[in-house]
N, C-alpha and C. Protein backbone atom coordinates (compact mmCIF):
# COMPACT_ATOMS: atom_id res chain seq x y z
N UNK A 1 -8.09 3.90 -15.55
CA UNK A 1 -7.54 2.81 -14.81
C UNK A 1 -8.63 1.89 -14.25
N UNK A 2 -9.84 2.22 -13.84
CA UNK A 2 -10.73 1.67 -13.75
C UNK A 2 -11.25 0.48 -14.61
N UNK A 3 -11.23 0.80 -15.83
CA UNK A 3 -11.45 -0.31 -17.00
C UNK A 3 -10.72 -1.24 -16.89
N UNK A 4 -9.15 -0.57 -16.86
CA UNK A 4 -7.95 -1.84 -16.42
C UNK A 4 -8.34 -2.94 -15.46
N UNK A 5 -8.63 -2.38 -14.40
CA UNK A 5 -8.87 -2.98 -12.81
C UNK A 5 -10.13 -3.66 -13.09
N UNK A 6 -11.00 -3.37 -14.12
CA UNK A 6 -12.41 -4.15 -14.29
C UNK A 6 -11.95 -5.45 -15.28
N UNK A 7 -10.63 -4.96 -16.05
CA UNK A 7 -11.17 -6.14 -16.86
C UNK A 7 -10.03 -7.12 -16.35
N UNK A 8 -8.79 -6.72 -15.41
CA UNK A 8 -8.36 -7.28 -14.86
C UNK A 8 -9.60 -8.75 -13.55
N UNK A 9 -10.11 -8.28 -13.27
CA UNK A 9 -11.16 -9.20 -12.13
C UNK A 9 -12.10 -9.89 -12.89
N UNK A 10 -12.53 -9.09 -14.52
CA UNK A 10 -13.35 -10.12 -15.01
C UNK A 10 -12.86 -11.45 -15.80
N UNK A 11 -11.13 -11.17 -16.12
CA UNK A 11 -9.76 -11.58 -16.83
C UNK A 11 -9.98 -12.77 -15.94
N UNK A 12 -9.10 -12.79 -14.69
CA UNK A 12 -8.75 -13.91 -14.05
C UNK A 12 -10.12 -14.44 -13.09
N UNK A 13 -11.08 -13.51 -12.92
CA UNK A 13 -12.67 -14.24 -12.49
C UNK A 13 -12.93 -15.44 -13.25
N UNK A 14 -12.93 -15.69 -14.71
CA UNK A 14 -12.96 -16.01 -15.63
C UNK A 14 -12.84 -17.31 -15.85
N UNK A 15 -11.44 -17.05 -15.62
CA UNK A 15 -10.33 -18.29 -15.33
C UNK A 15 -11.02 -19.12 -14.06
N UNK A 16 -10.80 -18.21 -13.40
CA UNK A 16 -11.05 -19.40 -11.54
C UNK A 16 -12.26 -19.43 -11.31
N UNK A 17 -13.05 -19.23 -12.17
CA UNK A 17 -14.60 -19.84 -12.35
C UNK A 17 -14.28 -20.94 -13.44
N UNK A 18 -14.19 -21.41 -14.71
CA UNK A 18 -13.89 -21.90 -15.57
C UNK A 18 -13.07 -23.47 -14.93
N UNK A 19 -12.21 -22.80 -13.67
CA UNK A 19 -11.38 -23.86 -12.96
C UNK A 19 -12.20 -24.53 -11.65
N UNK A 20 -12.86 -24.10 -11.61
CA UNK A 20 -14.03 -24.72 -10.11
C UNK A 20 -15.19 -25.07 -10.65
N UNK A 21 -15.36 -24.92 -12.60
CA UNK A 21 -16.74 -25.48 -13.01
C UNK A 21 -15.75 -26.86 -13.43
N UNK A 22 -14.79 -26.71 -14.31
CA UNK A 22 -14.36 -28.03 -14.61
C UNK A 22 -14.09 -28.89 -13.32
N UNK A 23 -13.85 -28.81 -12.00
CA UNK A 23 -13.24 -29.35 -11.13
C UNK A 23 -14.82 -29.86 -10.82
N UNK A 24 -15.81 -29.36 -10.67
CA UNK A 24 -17.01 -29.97 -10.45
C UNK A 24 -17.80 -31.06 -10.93
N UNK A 25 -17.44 -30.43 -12.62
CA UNK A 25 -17.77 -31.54 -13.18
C UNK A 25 -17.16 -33.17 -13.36
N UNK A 26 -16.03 -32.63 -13.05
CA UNK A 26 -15.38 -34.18 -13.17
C UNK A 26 -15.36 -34.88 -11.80
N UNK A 27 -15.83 -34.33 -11.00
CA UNK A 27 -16.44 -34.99 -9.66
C UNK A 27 -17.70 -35.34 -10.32
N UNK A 28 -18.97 -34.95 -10.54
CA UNK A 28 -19.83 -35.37 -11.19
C UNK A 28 -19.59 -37.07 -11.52
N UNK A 29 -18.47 -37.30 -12.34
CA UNK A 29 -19.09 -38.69 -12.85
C UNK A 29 -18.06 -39.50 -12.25
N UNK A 30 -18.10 -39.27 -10.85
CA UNK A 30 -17.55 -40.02 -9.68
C UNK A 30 -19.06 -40.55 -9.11
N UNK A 31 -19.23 -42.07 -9.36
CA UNK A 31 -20.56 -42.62 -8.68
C UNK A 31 -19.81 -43.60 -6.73
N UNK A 32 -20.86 -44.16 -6.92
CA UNK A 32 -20.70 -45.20 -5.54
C UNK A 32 -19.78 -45.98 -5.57
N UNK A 33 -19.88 -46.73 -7.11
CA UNK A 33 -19.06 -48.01 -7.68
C UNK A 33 -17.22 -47.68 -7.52
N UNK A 34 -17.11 -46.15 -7.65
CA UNK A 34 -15.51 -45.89 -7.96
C UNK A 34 -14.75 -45.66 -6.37
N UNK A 35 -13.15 -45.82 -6.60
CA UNK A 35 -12.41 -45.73 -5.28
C UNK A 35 -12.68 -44.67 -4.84
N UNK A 36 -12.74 -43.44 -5.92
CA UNK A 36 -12.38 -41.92 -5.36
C UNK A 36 -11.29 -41.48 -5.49
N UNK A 37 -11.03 -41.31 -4.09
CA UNK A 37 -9.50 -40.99 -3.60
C UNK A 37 -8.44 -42.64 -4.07
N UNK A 38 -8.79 -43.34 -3.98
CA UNK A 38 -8.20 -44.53 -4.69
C UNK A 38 -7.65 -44.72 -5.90
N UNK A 39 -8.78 -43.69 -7.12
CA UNK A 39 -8.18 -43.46 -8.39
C UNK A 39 -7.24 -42.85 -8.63
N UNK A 40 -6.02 -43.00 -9.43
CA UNK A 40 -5.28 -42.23 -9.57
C UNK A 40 -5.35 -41.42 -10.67
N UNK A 41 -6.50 -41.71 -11.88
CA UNK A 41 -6.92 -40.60 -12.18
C UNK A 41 -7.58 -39.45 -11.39
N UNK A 42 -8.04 -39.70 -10.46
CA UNK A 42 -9.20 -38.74 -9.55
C UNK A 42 -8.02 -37.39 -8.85
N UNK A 43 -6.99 -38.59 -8.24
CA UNK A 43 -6.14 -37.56 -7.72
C UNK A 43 -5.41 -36.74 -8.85
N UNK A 44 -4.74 -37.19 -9.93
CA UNK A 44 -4.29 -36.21 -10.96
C UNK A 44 -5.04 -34.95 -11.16
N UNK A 45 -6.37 -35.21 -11.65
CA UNK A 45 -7.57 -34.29 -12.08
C UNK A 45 -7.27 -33.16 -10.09
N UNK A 46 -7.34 -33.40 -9.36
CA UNK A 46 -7.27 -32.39 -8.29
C UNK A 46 -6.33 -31.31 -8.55
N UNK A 47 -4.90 -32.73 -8.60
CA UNK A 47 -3.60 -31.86 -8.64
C UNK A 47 -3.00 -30.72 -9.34
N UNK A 48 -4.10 -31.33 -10.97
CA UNK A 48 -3.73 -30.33 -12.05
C UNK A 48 -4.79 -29.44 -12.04
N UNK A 49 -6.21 -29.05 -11.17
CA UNK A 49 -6.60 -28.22 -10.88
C UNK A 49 -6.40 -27.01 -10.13
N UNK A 50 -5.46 -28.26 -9.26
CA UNK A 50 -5.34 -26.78 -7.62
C UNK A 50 -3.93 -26.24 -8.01
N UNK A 51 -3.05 -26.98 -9.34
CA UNK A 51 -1.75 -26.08 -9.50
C UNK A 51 -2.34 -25.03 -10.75
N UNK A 52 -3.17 -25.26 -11.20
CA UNK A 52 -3.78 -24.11 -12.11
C UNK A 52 -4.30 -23.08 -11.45
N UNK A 53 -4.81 -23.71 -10.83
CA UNK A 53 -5.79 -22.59 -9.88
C UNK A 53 -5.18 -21.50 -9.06
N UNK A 54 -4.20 -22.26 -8.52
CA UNK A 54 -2.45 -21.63 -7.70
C UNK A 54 -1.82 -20.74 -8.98
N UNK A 55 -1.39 -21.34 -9.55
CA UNK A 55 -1.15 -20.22 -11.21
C UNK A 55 -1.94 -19.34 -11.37
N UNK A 56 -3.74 -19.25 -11.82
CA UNK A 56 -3.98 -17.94 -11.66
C UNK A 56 -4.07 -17.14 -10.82
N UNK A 57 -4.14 -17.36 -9.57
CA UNK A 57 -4.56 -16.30 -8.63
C UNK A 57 -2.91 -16.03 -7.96
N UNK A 58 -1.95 -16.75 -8.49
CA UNK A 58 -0.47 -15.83 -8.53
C UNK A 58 -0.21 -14.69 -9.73
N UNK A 59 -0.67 -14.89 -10.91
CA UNK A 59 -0.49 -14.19 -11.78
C UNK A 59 -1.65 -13.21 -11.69
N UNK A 60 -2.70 -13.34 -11.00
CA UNK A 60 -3.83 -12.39 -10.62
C UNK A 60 -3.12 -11.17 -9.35
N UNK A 61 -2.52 -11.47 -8.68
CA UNK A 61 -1.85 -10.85 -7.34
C UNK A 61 -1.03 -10.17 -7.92
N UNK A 62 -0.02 -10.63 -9.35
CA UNK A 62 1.26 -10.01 -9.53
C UNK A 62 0.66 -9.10 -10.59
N UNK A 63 -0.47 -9.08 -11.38
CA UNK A 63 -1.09 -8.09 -12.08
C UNK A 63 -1.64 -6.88 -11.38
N UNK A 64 -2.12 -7.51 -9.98
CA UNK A 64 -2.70 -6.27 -9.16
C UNK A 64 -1.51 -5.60 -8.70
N UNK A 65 -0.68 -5.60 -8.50
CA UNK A 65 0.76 -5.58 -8.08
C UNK A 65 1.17 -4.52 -8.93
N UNK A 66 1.43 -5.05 -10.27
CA UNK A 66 2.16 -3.77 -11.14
C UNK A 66 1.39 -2.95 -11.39
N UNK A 67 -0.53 -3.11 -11.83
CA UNK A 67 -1.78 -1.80 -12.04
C UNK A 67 -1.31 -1.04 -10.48
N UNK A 68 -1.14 -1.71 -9.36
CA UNK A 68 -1.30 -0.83 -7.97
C UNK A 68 -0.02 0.08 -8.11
N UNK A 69 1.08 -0.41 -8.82
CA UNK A 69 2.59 0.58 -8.87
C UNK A 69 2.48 1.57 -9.82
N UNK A 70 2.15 0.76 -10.92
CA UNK A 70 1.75 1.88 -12.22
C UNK A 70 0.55 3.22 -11.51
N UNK A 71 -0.33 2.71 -10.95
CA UNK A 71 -1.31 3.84 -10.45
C UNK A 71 -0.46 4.96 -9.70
N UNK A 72 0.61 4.30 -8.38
CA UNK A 72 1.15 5.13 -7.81
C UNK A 72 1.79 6.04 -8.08
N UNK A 73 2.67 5.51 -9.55
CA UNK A 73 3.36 6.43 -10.24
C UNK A 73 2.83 7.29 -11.04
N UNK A 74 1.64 7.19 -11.66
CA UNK A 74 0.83 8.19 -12.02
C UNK A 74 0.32 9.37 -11.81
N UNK A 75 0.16 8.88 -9.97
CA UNK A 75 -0.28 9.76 -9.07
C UNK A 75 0.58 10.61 -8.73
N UNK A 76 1.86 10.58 -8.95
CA UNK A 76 2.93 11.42 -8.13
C UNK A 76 3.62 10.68 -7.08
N UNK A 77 3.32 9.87 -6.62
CA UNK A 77 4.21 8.76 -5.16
C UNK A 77 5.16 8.04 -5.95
N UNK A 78 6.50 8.95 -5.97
CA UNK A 78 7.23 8.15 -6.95
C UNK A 78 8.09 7.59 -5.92
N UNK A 79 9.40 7.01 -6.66
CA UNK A 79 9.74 5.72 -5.42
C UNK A 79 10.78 6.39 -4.75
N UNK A 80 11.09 7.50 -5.14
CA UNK A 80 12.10 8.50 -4.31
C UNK A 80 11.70 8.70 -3.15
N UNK A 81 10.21 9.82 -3.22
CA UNK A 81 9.38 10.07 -2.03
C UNK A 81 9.07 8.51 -0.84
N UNK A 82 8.87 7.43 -1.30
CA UNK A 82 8.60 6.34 -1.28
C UNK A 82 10.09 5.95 -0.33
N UNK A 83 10.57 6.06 -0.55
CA UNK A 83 12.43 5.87 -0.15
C UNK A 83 12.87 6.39 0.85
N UNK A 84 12.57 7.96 0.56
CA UNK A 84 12.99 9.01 1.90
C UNK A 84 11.81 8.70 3.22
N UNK A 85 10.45 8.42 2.96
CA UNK A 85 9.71 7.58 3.69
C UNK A 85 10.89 6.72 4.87
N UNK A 86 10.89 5.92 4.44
CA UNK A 86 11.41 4.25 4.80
C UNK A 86 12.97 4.73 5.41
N UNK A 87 13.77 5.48 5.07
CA UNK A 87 15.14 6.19 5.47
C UNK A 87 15.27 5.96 6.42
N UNK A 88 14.73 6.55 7.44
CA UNK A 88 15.29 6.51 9.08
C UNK A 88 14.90 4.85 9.37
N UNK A 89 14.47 4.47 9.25
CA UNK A 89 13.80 2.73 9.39
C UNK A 89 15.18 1.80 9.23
N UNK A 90 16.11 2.15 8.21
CA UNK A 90 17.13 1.47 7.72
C UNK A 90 18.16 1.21 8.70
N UNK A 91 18.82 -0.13 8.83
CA UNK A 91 19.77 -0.40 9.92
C UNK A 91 20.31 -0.67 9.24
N UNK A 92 22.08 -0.22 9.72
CA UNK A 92 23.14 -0.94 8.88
C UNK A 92 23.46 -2.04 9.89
N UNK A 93 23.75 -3.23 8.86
CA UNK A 93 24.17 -4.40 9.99
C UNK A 93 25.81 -4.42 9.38
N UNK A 94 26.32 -5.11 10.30
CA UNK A 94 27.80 -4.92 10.45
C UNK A 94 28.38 -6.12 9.43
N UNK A 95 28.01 -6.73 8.30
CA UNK A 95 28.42 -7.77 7.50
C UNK A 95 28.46 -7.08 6.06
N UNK A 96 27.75 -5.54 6.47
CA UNK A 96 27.68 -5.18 4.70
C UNK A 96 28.18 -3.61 5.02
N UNK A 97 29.14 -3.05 5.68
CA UNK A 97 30.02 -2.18 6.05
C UNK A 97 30.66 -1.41 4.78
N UNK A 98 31.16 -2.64 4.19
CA UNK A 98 32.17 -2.51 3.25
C UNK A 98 31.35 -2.31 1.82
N UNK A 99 30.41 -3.15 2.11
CA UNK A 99 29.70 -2.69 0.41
C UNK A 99 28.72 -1.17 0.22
N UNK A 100 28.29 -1.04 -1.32
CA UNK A 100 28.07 -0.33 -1.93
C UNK A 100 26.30 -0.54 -1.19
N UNK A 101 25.58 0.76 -0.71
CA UNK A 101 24.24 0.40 -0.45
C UNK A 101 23.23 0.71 -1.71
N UNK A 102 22.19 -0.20 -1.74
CA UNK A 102 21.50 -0.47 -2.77
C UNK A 102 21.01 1.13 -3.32
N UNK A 103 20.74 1.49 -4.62
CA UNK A 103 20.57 2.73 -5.02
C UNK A 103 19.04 2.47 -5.39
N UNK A 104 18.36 3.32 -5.43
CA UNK A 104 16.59 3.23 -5.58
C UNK A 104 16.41 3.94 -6.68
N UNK A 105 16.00 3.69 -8.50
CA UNK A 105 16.23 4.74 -9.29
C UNK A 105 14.63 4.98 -9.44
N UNK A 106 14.58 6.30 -10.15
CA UNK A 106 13.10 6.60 -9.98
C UNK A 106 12.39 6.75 -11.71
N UNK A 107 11.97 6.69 -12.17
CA UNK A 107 11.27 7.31 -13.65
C UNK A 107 10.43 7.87 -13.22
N UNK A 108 10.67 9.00 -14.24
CA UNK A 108 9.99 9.61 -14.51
C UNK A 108 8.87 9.52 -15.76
N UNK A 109 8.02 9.28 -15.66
CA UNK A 109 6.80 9.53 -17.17
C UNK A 109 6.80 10.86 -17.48
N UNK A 110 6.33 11.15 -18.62
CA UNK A 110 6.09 12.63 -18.84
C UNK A 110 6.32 12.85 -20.32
């Protein structure tokens, strides 16, 4: 799992280096003469950086996310144990009386 988790950080490192060298450079050939913030190329080039950039490091979080669940389940912390945990914590509120309470299913690997 280690390898996973390594090549996961060198995966999206990758990326959001790749996205803060291009974002640099195209500041680069912003001189004295130009608006800047005036261009509306200048602002595009931001926008479609910082929603990329927002894209990987969401899809970076939701990768660490399923390696961190997959690990747990590996380990034995399956979502049963995980469940009976959290049990006494649970309040019933008085609008969902009548319904069916959510069921937690577990897999097993093996």
């Amino acid at each position: 799992m280690r390898g996973v988790a390594l090549s996961l950080m060198v995966f999206f490192g990758a990326f959001t280096a790749l996205l803060g060298f291009c974002s640099s450079v195209s500041e680069l050939g912003l001189d004295g003469a130009t608006d800047g913030w005036g261009s509306l190329a200048f602002v595009m080039k931001i926008v479609a950086t910082s929603t990329l950039l927002m894209l990987v490091l969401l899809y970076h979080a939701a990768a660490n996310t399923v390696l961190y669940m997959y690990c747990k389940a590996m380990n034995g912390e399956l979502a049963m144990e995980i469940a009976e945990e959290f049990a006494s914590e649970y309040v019933s509120l008085p609008f969902d009386d009548g319904k069916v309470p959510h069921v937690v299913s577990v897999a097993y690997v093996g």
